[in-house]
Protein backbone atom coordinates (compact mmCIF):
# COMPACT_ATOMS: atom_id res chain seq x y z
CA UNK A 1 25.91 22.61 13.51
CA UNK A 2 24.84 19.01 12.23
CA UNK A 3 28.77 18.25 11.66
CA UNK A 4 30.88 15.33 14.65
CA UNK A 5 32.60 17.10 17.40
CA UNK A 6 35.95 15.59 15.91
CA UNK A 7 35.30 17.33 12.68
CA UNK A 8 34.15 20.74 14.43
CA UNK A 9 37.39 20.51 16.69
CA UNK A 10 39.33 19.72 13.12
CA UNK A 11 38.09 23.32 11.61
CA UNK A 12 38.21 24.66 14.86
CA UNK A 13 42.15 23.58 14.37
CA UNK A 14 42.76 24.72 10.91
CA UNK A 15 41.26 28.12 12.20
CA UNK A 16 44.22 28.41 14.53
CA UNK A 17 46.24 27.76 11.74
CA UNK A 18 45.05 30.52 9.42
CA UNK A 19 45.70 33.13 12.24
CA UNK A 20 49.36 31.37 12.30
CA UNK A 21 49.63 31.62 8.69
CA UNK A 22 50.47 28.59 8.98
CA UNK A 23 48.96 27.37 5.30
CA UNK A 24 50.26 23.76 4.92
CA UNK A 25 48.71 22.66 8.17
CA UNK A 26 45.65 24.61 7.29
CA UNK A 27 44.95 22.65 4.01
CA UNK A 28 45.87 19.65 5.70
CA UNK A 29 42.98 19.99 7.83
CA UNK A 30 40.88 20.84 4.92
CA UNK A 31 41.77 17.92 3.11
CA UNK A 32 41.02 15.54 6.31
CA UNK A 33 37.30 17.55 6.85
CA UNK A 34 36.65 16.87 3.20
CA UNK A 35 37.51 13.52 3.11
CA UNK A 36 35.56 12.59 6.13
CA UNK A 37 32.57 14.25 3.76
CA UNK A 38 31.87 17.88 5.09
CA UNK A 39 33.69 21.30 3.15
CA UNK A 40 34.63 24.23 5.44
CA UNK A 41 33.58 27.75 4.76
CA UNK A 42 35.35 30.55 6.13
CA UNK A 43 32.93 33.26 7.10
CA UNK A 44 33.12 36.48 9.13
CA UNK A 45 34.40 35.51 12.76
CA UNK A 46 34.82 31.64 11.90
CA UNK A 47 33.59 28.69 10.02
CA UNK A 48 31.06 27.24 8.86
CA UNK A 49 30.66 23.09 7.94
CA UNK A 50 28.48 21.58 5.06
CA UNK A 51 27.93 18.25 4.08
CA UNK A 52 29.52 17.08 0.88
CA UNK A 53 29.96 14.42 -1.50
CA UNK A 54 32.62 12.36 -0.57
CA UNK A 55 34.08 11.42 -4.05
CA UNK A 56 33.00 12.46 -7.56
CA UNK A 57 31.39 9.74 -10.24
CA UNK A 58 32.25 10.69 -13.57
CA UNK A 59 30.63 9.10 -16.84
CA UNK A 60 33.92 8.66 -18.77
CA UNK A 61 37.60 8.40 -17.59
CA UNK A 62 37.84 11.14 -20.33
CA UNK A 63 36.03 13.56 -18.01
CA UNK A 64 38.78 13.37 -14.93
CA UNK A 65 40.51 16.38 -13.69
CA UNK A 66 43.62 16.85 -12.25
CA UNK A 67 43.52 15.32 -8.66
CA UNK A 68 45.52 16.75 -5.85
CA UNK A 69 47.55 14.58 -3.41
CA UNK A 70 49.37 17.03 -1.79
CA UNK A 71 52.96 17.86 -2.01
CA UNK A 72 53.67 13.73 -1.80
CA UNK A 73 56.51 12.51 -4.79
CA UNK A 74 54.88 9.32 -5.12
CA UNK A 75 51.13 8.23 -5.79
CA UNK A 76 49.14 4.55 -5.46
CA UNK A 77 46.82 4.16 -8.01
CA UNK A 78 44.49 1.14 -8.10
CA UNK A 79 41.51 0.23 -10.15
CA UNK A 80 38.89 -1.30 -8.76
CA UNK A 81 35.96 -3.06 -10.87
CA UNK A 82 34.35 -4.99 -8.18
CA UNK A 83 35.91 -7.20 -5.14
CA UNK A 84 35.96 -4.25 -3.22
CA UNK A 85 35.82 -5.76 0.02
CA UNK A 86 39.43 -7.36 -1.03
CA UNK A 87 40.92 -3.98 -2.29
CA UNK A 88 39.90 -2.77 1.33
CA UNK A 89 42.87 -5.37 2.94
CA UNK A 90 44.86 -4.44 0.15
CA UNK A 91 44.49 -0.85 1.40
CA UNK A 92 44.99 -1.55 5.10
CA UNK A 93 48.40 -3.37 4.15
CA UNK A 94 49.63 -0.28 2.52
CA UNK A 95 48.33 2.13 5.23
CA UNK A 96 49.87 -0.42 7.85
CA UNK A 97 53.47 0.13 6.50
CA UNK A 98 53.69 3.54 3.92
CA UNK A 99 51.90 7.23 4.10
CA UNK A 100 51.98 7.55 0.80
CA UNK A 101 48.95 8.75 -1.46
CA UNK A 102 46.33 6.47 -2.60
CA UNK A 103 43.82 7.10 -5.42
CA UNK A 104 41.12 4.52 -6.09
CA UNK A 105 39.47 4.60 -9.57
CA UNK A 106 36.41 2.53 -8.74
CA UNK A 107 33.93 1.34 -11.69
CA UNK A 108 30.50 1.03 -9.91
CA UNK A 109 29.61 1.27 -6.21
CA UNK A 110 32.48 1.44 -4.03
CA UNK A 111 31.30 -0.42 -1.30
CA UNK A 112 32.83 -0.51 1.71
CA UNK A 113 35.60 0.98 0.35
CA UNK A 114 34.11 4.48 1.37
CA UNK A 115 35.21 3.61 5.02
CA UNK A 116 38.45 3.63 3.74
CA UNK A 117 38.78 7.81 2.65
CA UNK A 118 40.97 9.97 4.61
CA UNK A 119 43.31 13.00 3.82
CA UNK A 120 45.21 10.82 1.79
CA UNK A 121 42.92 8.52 0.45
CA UNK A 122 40.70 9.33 -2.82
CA UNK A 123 37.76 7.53 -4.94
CA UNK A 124 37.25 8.59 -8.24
CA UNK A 125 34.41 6.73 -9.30
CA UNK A 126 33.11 5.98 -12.70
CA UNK A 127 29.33 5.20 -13.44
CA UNK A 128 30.04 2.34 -15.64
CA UNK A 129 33.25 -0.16 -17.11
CA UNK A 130 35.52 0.82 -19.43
CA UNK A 131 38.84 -0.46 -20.61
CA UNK A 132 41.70 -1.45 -18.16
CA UNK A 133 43.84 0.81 -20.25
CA UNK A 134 42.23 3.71 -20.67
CA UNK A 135 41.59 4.13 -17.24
CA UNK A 136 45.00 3.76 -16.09
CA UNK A 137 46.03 6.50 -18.53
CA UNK A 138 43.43 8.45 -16.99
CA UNK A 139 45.26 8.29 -13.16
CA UNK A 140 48.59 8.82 -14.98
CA UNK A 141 47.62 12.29 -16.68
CA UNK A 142 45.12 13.31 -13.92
CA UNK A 143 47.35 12.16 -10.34
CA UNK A 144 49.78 15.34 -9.72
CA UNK A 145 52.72 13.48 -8.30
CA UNK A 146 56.34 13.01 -10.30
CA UNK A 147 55.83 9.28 -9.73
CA UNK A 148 53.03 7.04 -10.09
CA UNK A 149 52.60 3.21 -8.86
CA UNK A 150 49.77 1.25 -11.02
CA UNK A 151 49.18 -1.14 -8.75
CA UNK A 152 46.48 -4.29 -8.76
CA UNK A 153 44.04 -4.43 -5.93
CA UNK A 154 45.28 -7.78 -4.81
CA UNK A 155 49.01 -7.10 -3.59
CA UNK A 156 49.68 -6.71 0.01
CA UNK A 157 52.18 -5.31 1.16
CA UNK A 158 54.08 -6.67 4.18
CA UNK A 159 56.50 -4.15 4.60
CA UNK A 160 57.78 -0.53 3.44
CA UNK A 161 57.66 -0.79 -0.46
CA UNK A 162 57.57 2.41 -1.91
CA UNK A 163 60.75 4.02 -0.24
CA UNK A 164 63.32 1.76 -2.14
CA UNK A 165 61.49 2.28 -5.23
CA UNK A 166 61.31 6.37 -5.21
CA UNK A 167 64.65 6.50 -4.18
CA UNK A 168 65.75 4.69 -7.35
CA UNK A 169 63.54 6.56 -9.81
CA UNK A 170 64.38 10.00 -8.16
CA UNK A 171 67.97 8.93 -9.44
CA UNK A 172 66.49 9.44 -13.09
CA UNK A 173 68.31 6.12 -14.42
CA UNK A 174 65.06 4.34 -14.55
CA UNK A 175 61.94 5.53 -16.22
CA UNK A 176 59.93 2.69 -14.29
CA UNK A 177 60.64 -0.07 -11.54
CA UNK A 178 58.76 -2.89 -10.48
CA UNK A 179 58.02 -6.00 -8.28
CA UNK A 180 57.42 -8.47 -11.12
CA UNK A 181 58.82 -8.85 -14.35
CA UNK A 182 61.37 -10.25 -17.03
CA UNK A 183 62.80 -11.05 -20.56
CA UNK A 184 60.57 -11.10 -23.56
CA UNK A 185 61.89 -14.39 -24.38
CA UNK A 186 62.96 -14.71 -28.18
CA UNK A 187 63.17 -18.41 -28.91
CA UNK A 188 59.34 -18.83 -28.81
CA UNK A 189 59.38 -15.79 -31.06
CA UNK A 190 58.47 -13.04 -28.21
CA UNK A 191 55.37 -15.55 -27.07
CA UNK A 192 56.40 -15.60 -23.46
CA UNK A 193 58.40 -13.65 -20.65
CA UNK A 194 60.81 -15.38 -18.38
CA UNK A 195 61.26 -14.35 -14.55
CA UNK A 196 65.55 -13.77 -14.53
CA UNK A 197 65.06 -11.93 -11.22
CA UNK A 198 66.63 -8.23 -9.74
CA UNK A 199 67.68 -6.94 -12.54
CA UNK A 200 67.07 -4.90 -15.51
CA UNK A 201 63.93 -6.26 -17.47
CA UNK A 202 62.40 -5.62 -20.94
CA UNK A 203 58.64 -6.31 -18.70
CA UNK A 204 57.51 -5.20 -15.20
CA UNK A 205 53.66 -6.19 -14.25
CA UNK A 206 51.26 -4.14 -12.81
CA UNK A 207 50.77 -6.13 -9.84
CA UNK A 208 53.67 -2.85 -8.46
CA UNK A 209 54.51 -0.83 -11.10
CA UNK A 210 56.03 2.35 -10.57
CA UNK A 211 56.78 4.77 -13.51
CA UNK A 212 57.92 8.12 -14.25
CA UNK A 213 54.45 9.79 -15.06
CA UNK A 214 55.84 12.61 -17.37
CA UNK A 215 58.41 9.80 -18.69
CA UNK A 216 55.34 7.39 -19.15
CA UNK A 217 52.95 9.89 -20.98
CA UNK A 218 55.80 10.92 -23.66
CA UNK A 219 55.76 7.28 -24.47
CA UNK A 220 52.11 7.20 -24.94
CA UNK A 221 51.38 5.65 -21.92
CA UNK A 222 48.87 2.30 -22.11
CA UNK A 223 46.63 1.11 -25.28
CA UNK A 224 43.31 2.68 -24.98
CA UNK A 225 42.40 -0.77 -26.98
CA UNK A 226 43.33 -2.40 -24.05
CA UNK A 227 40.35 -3.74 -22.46
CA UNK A 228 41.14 -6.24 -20.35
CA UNK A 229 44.78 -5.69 -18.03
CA UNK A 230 46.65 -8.88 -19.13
CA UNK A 231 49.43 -8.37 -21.24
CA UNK A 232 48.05 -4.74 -21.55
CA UNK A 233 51.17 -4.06 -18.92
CA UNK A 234 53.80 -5.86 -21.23
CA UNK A 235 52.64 -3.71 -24.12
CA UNK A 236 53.22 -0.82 -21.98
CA UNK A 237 57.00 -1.76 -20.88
CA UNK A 238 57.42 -2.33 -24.35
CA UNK A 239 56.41 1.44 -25.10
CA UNK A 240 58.74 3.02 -22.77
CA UNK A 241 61.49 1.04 -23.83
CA UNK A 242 60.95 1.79 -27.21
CA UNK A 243 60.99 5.78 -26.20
CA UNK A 244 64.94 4.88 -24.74
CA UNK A 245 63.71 4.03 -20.69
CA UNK A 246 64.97 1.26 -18.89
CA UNK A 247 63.24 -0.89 -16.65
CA UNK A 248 64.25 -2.18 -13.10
CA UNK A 249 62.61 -5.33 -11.54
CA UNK A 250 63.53 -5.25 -7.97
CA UNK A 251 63.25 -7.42 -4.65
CA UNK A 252 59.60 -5.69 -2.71
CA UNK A 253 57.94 -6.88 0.77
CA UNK A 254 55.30 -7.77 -1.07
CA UNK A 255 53.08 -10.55 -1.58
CA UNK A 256 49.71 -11.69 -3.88
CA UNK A 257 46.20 -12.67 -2.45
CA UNK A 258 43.82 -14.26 -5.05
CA UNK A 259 44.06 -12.10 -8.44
CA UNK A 260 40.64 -12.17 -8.81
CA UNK A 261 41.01 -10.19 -12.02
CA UNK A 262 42.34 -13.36 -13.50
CA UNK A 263 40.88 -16.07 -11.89
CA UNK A 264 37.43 -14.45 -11.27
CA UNK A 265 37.11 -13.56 -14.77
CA UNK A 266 35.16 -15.28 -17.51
CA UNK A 267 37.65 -17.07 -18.94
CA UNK A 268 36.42 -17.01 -22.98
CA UNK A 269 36.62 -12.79 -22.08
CA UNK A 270 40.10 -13.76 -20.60
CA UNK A 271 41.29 -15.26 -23.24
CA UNK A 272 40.20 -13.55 -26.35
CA UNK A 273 41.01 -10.41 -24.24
CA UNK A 274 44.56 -11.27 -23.71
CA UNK A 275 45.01 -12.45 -27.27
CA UNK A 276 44.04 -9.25 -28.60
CA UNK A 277 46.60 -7.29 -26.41
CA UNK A 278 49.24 -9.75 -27.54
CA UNK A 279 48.96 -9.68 -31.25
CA UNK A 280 49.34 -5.98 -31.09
CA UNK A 281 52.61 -6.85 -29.61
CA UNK A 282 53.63 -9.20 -32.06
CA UNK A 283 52.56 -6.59 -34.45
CA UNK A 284 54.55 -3.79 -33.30
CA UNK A 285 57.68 -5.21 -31.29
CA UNK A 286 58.70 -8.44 -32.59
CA UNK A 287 61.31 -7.10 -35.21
CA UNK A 288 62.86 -4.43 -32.71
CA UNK A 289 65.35 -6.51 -30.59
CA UNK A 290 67.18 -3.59 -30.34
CA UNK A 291 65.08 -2.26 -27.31
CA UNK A 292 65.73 -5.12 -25.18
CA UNK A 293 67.60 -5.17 -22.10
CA UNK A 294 71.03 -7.89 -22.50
CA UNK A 295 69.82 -11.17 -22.36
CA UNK A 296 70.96 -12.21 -18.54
């Protein structure tokens, strides 16, 4: 058998289990023997180990399936279109202070990102770019958890963030809650958001973002015209409050590296980029005060 002793002693675990019955620790140990790239076969008397592929590329986000992270509430989803050698501290931060799920929808090689799979860590890769949007509607219809954090490769965290925000979604008063955020502000004629704090917001950023998935598909989720991410999160927040959620911006042990997406990024492609996703706000929002939070 071509297969590590520590994987071999892994089935030879999850065998025990099956004789226990005991089925949650059994596909626990699958999941870890897959992830570290080999599939278990039961056969007659035992086991048997093959080597695998340790993520899936697809050629479209459109051709995702469902992916399983175990019974967890709460997901991490990240996309990753290059600086993957970043996203990998990103990852250790979270690892270092949460065990929650993390699903990495990487556009091209992975890199040394690979190192980084476990039981609860998943690539799903994609064989070339496409839209900022449409692949994060892609992780919200395909991750089966309740909750679902969009999250940008280049937050750290420095302490425990995900507990304080499930526990206040799980309440059901908030379809989405957030590290960064604010208050579409009207006297420049919705052309800006202002920072007011903890509080409730008309704008969280997907720097954290944590939403309701079911909540956030019902309101359509993100623009698939969305290209680029900037302001492609604001027209988002705007969606679910105009489906009736509110939005919580909250105090996080968090903290940002260099957003590479931004400043990293051509900035003509930036620019006209963010423009686009802006005017579509303009377009669509701008006379519907009514779905604002109070002014604070």
């Amino acid at each position: 058998m071509s297969a590590p002793d520590h994987i071999i002693a892994l089935a030879q675990e999850r065998l025990v289990a099956r004789a226990a019955k005991d089925w949650s620790r059994s596909d626990q140990l699958r999941d870890e023997i897959a992830a570290a790239g080999f599939e278990v076969v039961d056969v007659a008397g035992g086991f048997e180990l093959r080597e695998r592929e340790r993520y899936t590329v697809f050629s479209s986000p459109r051709d995702i399936r469902p992916i399983i992270i175990g019974s967890s509430e709460i997901a991490i989803a990240i996309i990753v279109d290059g600086f993957t050698d970043d996203c990998v501290d990103t990852i250790k931060t979270i690892k270092a202070h949460c065990s929650t799920p993390i699903v990495l929808l990487v556009l091209g090689d992975p890199g040394a990102l690979v190192d980084q799979l476990d039981h609860r860590t998943k690539i799903v890769g994609l064989s070339e770019s496409f839209g900022w949007g449409e692949c994060a509607n892609a992780l919200l219809k395909n991750i089966a958890a309740r909750f679902v954090v969009i999250m940008d490769p280049s937050t750290r965290f420095t302490g425990d963030a995900i507990t304080p925000v499930l526990e206040v979604l799980a309440q059901g008063k908030y379809i989405a809650a957030g590290w960064r955020g604010g208050l579409i502000n009207l006297d420049d004629q919705w052309r800006s958001v202002d920072d007011k704090g903890v509080g409730d917001v008309d704008v969280l950023f997907s720097y954290f973002l944590a939403v309701d998935r079911e909540g956030a598909i019902t309101a359509e989720g993100f623009s698939n015209r969305a290209v680029y991410y900037r302001n492609a999160d604001i027209e988002f927040s705007l969606r679910l409050k105009h489906a009736g959620g509110q939005l919580l911006q909250m105090d996080l042990p968090l903290e940002q590296a260099r957003h590479h997406g931004y400043y990293d990024t051509d900035p003509e492609y930036r620019e006209v980029q963010s423009k686009k996703n802006y005017d579509r706000i303009l377009e669509r929002f701008r006379d519907k005060e009514a779905i604002l939070s109070p002014r604070r």
